[in-house]
C-alpha atoms as a PDB file:
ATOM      1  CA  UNK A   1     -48.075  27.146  34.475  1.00  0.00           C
ATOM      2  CA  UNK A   2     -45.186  25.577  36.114  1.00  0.00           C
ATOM      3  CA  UNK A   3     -41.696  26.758  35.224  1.00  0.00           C
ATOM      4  CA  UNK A   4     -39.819  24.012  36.281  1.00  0.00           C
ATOM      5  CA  UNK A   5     -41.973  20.676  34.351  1.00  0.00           C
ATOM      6  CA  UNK A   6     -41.310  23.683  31.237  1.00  0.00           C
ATOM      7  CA  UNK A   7     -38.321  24.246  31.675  1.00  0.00           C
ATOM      8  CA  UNK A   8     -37.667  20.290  31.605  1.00  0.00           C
ATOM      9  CA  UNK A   9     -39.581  19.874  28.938  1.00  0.00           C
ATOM     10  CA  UNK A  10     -37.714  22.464  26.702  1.00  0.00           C
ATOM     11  CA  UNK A  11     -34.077  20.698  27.785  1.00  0.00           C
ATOM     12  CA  UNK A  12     -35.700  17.115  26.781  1.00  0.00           C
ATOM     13  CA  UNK A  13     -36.802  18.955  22.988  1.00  0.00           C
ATOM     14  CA  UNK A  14     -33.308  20.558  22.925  1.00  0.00           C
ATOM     15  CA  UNK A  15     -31.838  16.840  23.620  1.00  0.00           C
ATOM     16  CA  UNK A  16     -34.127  15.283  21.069  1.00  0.00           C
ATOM     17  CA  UNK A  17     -33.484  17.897  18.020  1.00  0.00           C
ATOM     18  CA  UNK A  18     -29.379  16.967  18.878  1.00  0.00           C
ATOM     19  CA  UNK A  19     -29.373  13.571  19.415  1.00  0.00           C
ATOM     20  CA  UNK A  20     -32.140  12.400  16.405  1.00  0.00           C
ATOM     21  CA  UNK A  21     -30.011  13.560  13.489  1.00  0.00           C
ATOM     22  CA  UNK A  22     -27.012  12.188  15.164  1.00  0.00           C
ATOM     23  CA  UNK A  23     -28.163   8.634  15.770  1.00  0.00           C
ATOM     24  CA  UNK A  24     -29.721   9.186  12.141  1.00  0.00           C
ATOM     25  CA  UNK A  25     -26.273   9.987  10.491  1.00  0.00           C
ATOM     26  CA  UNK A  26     -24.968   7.095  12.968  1.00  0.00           C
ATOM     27  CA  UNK A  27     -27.536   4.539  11.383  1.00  0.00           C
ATOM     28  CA  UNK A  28     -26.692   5.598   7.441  1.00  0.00           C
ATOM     29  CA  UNK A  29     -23.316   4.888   8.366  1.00  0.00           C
ATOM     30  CA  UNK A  30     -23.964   1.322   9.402  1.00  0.00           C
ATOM     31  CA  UNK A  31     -26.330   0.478   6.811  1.00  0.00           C
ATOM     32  CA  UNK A  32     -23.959   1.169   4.267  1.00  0.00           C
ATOM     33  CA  UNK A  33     -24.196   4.539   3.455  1.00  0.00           C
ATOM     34  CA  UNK A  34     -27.444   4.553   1.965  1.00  0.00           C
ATOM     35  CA  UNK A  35     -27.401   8.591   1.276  1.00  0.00           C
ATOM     36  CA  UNK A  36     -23.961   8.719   0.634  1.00  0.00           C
ATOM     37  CA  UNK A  37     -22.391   9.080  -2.790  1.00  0.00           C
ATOM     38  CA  UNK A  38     -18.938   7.399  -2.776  1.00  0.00           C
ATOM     39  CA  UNK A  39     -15.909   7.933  -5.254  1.00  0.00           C
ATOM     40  CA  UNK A  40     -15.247   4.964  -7.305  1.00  0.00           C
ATOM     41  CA  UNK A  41     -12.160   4.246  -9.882  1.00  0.00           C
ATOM     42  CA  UNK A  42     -13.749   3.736 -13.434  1.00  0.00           C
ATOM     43  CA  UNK A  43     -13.513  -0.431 -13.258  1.00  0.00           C
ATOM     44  CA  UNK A  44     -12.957  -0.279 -17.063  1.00  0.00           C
ATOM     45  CA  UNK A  45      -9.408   2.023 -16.962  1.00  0.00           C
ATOM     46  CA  UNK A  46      -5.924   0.991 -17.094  1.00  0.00           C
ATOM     47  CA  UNK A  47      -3.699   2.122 -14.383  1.00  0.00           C
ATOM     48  CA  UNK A  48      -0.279   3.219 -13.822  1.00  0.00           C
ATOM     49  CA  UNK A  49       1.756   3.021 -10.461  1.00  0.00           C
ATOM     50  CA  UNK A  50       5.330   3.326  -9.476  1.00  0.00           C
ATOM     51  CA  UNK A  51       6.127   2.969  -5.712  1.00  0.00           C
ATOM     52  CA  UNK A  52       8.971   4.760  -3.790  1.00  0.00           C
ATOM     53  CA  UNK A  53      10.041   2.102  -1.458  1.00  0.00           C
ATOM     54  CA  UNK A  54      13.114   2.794   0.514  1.00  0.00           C
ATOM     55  CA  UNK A  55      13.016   1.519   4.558  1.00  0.00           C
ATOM     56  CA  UNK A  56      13.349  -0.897   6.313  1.00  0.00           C
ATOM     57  CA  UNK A  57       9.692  -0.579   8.185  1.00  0.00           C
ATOM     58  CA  UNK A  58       7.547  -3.612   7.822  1.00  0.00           C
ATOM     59  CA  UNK A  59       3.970  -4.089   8.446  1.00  0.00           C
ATOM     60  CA  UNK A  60       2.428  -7.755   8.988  1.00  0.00           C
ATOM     61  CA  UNK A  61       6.279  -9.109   8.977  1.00  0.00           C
ATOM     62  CA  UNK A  62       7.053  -8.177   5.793  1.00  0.00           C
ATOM     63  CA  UNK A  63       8.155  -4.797   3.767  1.00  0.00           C
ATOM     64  CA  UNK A  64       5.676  -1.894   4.427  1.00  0.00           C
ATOM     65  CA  UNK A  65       5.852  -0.738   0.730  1.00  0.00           C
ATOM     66  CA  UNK A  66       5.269  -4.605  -0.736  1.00  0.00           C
ATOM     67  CA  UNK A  67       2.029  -4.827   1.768  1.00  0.00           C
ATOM     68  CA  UNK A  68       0.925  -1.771   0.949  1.00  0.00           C
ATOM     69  CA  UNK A  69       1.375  -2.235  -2.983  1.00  0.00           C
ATOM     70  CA  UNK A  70       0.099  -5.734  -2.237  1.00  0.00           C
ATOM     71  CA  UNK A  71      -3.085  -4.197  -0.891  1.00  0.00           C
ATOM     72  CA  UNK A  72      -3.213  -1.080  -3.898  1.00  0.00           C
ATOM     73  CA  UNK A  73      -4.576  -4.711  -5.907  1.00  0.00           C
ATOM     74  CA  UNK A  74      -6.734  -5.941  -3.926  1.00  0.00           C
ATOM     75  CA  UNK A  75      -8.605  -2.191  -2.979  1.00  0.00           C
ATOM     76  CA  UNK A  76      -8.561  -2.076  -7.017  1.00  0.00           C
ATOM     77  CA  UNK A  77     -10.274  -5.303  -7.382  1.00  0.00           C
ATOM     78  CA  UNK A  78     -12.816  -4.437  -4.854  1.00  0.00           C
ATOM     79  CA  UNK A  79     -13.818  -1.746  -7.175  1.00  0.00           C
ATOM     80  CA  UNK A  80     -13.918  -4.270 -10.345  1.00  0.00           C
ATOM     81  CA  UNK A  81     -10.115  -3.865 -11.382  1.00  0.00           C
ATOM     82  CA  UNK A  82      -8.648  -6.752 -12.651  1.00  0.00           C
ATOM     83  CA  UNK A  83      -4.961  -7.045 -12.140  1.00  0.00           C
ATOM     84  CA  UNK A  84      -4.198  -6.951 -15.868  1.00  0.00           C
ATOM     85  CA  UNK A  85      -5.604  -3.723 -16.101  1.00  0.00           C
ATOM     86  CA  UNK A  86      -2.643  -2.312 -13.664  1.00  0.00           C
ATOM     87  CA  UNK A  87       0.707  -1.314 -14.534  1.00  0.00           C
ATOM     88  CA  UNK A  88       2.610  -1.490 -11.526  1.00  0.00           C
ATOM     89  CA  UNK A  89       6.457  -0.674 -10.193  1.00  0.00           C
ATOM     90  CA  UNK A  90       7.712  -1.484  -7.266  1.00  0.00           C
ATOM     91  CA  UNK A  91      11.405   0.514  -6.777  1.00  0.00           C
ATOM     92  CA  UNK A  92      12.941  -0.912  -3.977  1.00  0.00           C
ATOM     93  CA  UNK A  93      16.305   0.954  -2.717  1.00  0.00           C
ATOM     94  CA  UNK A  94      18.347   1.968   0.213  1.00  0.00           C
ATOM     95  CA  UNK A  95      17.265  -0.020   3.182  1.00  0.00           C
ATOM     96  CA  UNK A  96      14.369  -2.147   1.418  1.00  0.00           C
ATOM     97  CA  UNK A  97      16.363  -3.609  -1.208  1.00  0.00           C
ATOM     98  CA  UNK A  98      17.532  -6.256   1.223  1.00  0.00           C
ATOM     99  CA  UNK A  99      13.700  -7.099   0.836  1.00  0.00           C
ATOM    100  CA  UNK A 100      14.633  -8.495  -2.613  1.00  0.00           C
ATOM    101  CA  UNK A 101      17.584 -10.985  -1.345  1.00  0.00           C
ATOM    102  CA  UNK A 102      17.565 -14.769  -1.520  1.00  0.00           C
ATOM    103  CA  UNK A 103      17.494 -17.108   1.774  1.00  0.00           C
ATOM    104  CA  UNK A 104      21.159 -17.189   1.898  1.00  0.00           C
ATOM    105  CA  UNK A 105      22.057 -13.526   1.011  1.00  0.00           C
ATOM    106  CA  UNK A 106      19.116 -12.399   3.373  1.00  0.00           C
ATOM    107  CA  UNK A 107      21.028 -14.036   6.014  1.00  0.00           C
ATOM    108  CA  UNK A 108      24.502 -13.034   5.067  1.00  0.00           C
ATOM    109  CA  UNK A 109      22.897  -9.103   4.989  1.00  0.00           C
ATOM    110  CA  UNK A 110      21.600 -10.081   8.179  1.00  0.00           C
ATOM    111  CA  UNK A 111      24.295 -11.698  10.422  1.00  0.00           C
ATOM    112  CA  UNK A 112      22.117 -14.229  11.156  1.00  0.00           C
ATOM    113  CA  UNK A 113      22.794 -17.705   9.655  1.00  0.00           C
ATOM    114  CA  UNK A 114      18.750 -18.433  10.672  1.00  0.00           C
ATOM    115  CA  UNK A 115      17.200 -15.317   9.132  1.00  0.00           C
ATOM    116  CA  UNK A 116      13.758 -15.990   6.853  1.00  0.00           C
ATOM    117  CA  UNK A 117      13.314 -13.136   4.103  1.00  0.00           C
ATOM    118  CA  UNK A 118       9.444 -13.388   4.652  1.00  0.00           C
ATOM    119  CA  UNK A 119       9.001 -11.082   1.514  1.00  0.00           C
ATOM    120  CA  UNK A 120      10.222 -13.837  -1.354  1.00  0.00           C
ATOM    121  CA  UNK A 121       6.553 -15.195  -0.679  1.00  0.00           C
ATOM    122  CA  UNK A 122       5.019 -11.808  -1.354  1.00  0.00           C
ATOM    123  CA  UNK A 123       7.659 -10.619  -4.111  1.00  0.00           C
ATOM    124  CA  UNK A 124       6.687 -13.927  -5.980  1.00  0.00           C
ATOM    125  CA  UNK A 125       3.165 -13.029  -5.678  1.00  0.00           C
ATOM    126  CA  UNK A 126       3.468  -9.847  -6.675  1.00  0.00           C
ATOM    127  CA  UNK A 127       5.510 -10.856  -9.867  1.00  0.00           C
ATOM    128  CA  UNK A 128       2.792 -13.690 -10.188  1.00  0.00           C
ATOM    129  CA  UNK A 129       0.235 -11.154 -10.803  1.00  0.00           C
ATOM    130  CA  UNK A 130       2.151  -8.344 -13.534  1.00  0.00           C
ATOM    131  CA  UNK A 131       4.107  -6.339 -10.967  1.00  0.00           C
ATOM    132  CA  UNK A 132       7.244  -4.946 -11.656  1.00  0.00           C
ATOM    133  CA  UNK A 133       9.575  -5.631  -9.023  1.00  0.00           C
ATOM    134  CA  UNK A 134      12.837  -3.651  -9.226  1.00  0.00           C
ATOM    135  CA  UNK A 135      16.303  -3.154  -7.173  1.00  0.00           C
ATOM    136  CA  UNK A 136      18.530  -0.217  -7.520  1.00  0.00           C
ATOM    137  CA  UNK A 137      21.953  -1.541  -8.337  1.00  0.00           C
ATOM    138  CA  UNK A 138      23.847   1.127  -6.955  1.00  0.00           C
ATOM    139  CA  UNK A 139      22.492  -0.478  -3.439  1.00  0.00           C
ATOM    140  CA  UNK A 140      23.334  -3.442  -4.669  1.00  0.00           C
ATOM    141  CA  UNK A 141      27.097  -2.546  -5.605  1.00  0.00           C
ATOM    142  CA  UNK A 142      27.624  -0.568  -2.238  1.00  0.00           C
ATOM    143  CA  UNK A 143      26.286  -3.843  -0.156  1.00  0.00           C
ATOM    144  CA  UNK A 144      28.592  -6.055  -2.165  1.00  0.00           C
ATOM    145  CA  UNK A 145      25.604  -8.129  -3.819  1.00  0.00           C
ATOM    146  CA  UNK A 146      25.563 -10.007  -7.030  1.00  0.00           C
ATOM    147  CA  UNK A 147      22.661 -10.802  -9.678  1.00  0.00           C
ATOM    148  CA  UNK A 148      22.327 -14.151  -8.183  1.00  0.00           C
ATOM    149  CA  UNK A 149      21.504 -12.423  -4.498  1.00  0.00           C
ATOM    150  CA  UNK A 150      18.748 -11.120  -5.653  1.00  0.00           C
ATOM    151  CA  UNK A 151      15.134 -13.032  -5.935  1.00  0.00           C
ATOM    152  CA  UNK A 152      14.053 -14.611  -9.334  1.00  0.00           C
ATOM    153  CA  UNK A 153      12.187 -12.006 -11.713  1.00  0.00           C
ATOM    154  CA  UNK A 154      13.059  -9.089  -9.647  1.00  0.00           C
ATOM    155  CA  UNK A 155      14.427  -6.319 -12.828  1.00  0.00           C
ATOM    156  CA  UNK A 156      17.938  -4.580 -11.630  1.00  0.00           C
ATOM    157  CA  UNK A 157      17.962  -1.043 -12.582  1.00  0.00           C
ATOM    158  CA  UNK A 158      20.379   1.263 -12.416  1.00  0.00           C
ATOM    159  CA  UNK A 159      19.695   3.440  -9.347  1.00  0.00           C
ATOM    160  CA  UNK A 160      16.066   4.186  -7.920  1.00  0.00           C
ATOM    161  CA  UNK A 161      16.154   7.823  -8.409  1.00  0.00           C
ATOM    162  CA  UNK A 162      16.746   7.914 -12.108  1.00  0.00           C
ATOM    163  CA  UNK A 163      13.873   5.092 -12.817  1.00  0.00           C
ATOM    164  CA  UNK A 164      11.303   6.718 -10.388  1.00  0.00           C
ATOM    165  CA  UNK A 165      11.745   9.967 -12.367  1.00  0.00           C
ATOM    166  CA  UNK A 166      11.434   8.267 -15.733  1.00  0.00           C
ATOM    167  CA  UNK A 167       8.226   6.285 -14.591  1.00  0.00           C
ATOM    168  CA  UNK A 168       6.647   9.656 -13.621  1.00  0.00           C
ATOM    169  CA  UNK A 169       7.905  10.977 -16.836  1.00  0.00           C
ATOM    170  CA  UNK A 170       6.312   8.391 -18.406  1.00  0.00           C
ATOM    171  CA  UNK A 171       2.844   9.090 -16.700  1.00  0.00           C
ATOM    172  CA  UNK A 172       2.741   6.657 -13.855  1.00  0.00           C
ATOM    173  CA  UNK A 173       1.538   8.159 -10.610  1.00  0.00           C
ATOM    174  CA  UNK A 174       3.702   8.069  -7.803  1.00  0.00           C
ATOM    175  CA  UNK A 175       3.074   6.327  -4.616  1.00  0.00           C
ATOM    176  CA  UNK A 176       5.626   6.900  -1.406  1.00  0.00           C
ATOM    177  CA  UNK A 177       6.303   7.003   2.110  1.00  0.00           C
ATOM    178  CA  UNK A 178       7.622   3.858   2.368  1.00  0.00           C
END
C-alpha cells in the first residue's frame, strides 16, 4: 500500500465531509431558506409604536428616525400588515425637531436662506398613512418657534419625555436610538 496516494486520499475525504455541508447550508440560504423556520408578526394584530427620535443624524437625506419609522411600515406590510392596523408615534425633540419646520423656518434654523427641509415630503407621508407625528414644545419655546413653524398635522406636545413615558404607559413599545 502506498502511504502517500492514502494519505491524499484521507485529506481529499476530510475536505469533502467540511466543505459538502457548507456549500449545502450556502445553497438553503439562496434558495430561500427552504429548511429554515422564520419568525413572522401575526398579519392579523394591531400594533403599537412610539419612536424616540432626538438627533440630528440622517440617513438617505432625510431624518434617521422618520426613515427608519418610514421603513417599520413597509417591513410590516411585507409580512401582511396593513397600515391601519399600526398605531404609530413619532416624538421628535432636541436636535430632530427642526425635522418638523416649514421651508422658511427650516432655513431661518438653518442660516441658510437656500436650505430644503427634505423631511416635509416624508412627514406628509407619514401623516398620509395614520402616523402620529409629534414636536416637543419645550424645543420649540427654547428655539424661539411658533405653531405656524411647524409642518401641517404635526401634534405639539408638551415635552418629549413626559409623552414617551405616557405612550409606554399606555402599552406602546418603544423604539430608539435615533
Amino acid at each position: 500500500m502506498n502511504y502517500r496516494n492514502l494519505f491524499f486520499a484521507v485529506l481529499l475525504l476530510l475536505n469533502l465531509s467540511f466543505t459538502l455541508p457548507v456549500m449545502a447550508a450556502e445553497n438553503q440560504l439562496a434558495d430561500g431558506m427552504d429548511d429554515l423556520q422564520m419568525v413572522l408578526v401575526d398579519k392579523d394584530a394591531k400594533y403599537k409604536a412610539v419612536y424616540d427620535i432626538h438627533s440630528g443624524d440622517e440617513a438617505a437625506g432625510i431624518s434617521k428616525g422618520l426613515y427608519y419609522a418610514r421603513g417599520l411600515i413597509d417591513a410590516f406590510g411585507k409580512q401582511g400588515v396593513k397600515p391601519e392596523q399600526l398605531d404609530i408615534h413619532l416624538v421628535l425633540h432636541g436636535e430632530a425637531a427642526k425635522f418638523l419646520l416649514t421651508e422658511e423656518a427650516f432655513q431661518d434654523n438653518s442660516g441658510d436662506p437656500f436650505a430644503v427641509n427634505l423631511n416635509a415630503k416624508i412627514v406628509k407621508n407619514l401623516i398620509d398613512l395614520g402616523v402620529s407625528v409629534e414636536i416637543c414644545h419645550s424645543v420649540m419655546k427654547s428655539k424661539g418657534w411658533l405653531a405656524e413653524d411647524v409642518l401641517p398635522n404635526v401634534v405639539i406636545v408638551h415635552d418629549g419625555y413626559t409623552r414617551l413615558v405616557k405612550l409606554q404607559n399606555d402599552g406602546y413599545a418603544l423604539v430608539s436610538g435615533f
